[in-house]
C-alpha atoms as a PDB file:
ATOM      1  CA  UNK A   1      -8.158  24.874  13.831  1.00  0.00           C
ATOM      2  CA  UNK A   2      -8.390  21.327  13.948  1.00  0.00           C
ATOM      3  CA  UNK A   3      -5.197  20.420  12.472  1.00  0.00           C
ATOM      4  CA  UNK A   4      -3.573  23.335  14.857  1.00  0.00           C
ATOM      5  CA  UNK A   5      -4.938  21.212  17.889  1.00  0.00           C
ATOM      6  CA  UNK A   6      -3.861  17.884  16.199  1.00  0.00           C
ATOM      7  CA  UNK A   7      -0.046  18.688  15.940  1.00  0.00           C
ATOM      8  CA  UNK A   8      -0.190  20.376  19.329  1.00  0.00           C
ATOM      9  CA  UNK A   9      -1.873  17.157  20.838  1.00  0.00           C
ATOM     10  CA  UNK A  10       0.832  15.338  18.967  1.00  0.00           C
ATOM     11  CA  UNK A  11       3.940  16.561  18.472  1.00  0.00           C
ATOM     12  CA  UNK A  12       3.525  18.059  15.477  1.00  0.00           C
ATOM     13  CA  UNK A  13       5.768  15.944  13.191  1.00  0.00           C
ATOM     14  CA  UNK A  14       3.030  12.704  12.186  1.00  0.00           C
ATOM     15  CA  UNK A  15       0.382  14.475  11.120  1.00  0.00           C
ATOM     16  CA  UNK A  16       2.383  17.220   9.301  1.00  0.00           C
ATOM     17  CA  UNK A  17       2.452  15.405   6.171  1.00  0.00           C
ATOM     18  CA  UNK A  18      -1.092  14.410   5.799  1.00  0.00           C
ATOM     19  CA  UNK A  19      -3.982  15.657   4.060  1.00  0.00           C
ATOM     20  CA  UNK A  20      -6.781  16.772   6.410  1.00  0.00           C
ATOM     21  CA  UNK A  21     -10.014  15.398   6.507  1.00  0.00           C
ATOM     22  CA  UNK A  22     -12.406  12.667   8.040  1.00  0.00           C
ATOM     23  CA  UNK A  23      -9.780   9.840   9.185  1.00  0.00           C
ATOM     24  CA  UNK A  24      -6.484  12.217   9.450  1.00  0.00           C
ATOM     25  CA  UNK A  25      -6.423  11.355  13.088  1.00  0.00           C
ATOM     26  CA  UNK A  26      -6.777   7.910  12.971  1.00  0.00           C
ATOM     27  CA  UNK A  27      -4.007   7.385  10.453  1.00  0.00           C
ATOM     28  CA  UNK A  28      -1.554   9.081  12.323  1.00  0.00           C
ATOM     29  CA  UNK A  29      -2.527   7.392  15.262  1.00  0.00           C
ATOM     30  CA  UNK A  30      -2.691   4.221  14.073  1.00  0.00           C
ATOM     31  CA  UNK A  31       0.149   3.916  11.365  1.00  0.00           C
ATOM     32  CA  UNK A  32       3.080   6.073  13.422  1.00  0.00           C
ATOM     33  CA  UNK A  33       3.519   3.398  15.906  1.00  0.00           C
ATOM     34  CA  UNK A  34       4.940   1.277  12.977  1.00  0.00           C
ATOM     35  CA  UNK A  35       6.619   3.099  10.741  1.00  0.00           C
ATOM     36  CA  UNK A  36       6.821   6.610   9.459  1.00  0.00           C
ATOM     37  CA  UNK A  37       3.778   7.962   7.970  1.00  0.00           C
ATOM     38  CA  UNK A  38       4.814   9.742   4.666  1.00  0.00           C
ATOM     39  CA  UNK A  39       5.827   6.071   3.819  1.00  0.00           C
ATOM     40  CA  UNK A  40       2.559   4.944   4.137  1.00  0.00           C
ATOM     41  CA  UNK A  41       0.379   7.035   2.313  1.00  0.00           C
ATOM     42  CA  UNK A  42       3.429   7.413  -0.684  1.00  0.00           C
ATOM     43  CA  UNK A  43       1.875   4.034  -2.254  1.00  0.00           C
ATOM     44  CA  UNK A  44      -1.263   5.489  -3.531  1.00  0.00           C
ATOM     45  CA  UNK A  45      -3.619   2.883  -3.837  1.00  0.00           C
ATOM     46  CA  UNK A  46      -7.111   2.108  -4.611  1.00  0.00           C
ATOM     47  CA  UNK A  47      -9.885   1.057  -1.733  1.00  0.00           C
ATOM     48  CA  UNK A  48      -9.163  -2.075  -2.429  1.00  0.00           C
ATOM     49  CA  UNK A  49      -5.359  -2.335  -1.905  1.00  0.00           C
ATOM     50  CA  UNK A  50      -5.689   0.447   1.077  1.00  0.00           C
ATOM     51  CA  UNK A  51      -7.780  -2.569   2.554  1.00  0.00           C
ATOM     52  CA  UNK A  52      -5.311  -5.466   1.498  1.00  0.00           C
ATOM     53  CA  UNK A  53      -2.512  -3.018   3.060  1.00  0.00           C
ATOM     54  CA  UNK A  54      -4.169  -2.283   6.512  1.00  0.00           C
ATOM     55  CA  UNK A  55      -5.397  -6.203   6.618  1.00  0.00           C
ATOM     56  CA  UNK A  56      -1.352  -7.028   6.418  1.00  0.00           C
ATOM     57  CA  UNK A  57      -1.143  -4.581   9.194  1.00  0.00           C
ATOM     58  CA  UNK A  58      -3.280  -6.598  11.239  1.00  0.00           C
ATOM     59  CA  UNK A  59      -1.809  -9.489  10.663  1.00  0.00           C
ATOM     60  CA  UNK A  60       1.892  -7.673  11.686  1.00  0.00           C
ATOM     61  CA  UNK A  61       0.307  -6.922  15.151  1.00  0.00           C
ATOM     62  CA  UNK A  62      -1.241  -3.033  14.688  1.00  0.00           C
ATOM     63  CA  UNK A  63      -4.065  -2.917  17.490  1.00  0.00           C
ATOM     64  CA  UNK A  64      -6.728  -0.943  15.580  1.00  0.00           C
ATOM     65  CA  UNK A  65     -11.064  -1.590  15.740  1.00  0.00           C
ATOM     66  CA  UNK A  66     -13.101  -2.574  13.107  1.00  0.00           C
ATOM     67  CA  UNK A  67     -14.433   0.905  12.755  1.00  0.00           C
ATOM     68  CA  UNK A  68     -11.229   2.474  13.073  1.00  0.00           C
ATOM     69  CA  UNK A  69     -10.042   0.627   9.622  1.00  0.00           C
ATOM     70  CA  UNK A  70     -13.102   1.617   7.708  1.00  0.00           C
ATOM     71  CA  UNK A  71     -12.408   5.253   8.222  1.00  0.00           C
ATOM     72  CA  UNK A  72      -9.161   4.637   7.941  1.00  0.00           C
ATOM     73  CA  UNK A  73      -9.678   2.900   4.581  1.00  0.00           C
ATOM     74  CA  UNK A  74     -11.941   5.636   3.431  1.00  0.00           C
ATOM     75  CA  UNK A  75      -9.744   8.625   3.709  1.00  0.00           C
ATOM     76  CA  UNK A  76      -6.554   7.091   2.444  1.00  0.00           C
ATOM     77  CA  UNK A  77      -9.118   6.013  -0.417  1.00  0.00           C
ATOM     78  CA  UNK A  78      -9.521   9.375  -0.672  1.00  0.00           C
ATOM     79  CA  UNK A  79      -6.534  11.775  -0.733  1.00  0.00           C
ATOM     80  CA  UNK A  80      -4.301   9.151  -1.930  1.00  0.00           C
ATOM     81  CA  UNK A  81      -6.349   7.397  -4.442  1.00  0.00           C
ATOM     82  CA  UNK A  82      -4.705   4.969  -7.217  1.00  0.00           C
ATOM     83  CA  UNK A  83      -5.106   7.160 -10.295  1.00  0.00           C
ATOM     84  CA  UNK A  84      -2.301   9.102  -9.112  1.00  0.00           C
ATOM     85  CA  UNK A  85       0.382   6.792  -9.590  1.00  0.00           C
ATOM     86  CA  UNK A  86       2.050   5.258 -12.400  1.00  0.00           C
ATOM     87  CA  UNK A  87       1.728   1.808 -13.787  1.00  0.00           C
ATOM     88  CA  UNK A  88       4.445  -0.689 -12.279  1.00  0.00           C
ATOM     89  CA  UNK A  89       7.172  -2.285 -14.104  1.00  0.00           C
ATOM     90  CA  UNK A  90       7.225  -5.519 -12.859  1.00  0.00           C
ATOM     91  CA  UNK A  91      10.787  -5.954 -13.800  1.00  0.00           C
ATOM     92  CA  UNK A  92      12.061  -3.078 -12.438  1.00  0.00           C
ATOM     93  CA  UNK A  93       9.594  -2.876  -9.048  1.00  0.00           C
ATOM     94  CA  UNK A  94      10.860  -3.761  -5.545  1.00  0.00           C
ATOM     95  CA  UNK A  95       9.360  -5.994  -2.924  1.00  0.00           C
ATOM     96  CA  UNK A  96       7.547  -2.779  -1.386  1.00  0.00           C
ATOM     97  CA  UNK A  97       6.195  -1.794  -4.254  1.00  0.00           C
ATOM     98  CA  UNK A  98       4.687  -5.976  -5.085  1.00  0.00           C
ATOM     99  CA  UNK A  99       3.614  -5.890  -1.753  1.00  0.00           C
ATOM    100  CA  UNK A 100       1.410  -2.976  -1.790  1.00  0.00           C
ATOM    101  CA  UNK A 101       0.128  -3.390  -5.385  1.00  0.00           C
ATOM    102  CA  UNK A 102      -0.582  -7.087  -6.028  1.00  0.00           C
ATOM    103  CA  UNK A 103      -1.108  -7.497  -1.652  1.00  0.00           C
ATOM    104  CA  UNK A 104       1.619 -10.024  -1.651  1.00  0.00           C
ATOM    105  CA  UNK A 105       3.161 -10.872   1.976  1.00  0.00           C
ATOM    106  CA  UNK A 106       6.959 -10.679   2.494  1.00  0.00           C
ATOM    107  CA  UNK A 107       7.945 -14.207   1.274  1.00  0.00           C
ATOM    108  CA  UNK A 108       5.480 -13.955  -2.019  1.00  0.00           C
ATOM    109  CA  UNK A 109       7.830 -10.869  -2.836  1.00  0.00           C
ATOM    110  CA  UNK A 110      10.834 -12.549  -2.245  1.00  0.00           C
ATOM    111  CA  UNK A 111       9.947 -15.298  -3.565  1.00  0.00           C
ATOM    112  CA  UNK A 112       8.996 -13.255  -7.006  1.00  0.00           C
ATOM    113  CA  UNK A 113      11.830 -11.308  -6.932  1.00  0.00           C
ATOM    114  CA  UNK A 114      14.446 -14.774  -6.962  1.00  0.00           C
ATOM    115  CA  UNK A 115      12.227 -15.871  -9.877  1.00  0.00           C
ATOM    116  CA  UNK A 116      12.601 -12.668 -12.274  1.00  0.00           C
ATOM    117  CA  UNK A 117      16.508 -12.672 -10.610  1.00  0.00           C
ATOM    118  CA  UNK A 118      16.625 -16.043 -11.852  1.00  0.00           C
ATOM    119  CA  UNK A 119      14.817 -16.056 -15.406  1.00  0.00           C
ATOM    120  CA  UNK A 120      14.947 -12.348 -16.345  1.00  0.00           C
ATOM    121  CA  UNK A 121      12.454  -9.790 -17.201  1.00  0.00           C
ATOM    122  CA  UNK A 122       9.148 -10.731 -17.811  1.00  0.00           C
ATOM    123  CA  UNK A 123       8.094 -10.180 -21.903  1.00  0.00           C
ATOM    124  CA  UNK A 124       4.457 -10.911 -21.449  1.00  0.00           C
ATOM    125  CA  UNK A 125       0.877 -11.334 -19.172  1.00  0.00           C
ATOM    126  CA  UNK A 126       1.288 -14.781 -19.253  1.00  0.00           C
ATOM    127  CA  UNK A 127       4.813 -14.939 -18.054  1.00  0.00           C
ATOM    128  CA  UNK A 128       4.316 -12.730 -15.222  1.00  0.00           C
ATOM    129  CA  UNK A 129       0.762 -15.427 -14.414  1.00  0.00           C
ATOM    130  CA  UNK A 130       3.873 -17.941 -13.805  1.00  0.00           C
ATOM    131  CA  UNK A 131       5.709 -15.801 -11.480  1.00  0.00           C
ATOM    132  CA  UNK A 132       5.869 -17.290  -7.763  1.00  0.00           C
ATOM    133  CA  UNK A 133       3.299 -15.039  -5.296  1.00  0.00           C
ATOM    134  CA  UNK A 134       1.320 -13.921  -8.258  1.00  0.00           C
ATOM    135  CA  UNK A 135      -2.168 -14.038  -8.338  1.00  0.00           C
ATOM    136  CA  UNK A 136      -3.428 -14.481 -11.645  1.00  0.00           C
ATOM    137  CA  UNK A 137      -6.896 -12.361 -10.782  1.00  0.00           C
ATOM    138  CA  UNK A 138      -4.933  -9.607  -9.411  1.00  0.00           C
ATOM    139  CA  UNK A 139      -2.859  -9.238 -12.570  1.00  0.00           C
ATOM    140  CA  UNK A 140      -5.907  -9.186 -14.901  1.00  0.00           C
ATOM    141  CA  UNK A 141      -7.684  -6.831 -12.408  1.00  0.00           C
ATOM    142  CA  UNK A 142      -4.702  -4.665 -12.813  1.00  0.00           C
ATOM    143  CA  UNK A 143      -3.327  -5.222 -16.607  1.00  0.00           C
ATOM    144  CA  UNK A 144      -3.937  -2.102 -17.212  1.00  0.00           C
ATOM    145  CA  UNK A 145      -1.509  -0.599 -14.292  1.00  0.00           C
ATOM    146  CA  UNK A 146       1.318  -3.321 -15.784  1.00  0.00           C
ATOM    147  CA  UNK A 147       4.102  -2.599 -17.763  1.00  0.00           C
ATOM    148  CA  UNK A 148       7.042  -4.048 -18.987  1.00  0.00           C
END
């Protein structure tokens, strides 16, 4: 009944995609204004990088409380946790994909992407360290989400 209501209140077409539960409502509130939400939710993240991601939302201008970005955080957390994506191949990944997994801004992306454009494909953990916009910590924390 509650989802019925939802898509009435709404339109229909942002919350149609997303899984219902605590914080479906706020996510489609709060992330259509941007940008579409399948997008969103399609990077499958842990808490931590759902946190990094809506923190970079703040900073590009989305209006949202404190409270709002908890629950938010909580329910993509979730129904689109981490462990259901695939490991990144940091030679083959695109800027969206650095952004949302190592919580790099635009111009850390860019600025990674020149380097591997530049130098080639990365062969090891401590050649990808080197990389421009990397954060060492993050790629330990994640080594085991990295390929090659």
């Amino acid at each position: 009944m509650r989802v019925l209501l939802l898509l009435a209140a709404c339109g229909g077409a942002v919350f149609a995609q997303l899984a219902e539960g605590e914080g479906m409502a706020e996510t489609g509130r709060l992330c259509r204004g941007c940008h579409e939400v399948e997008r969103s939710v399609s990077l499958r993240q842990d808490k931590d990088g759902w946190n990094n991601t809506l923190t970079k939302m703040v900073g590009l201008g989305m209006k949202a409380a404190d409270a709002d970005l908890a629950i938010i955080a909580d329910y993509l957390a979730k129904y689109y946790p981490a462990d259901a994506i695939p490991p990144i191949n940091v030679n083959k990944a695109t800027a969206i994909e650095l952004e949302s997994r190592f919580g790099m801004k635009r111009s850390q992306a860019a600025a990674f992407l020149a380097h591997r454009e530049k130098l080639g494909k990365f062969k090891t953990f401590a050649d990808l360290r080197k990389a421009p916009g990397i954060d060492p910590e993050k790629v330990e924390a994640k080594k085991s989400q990295i390929i090659f």
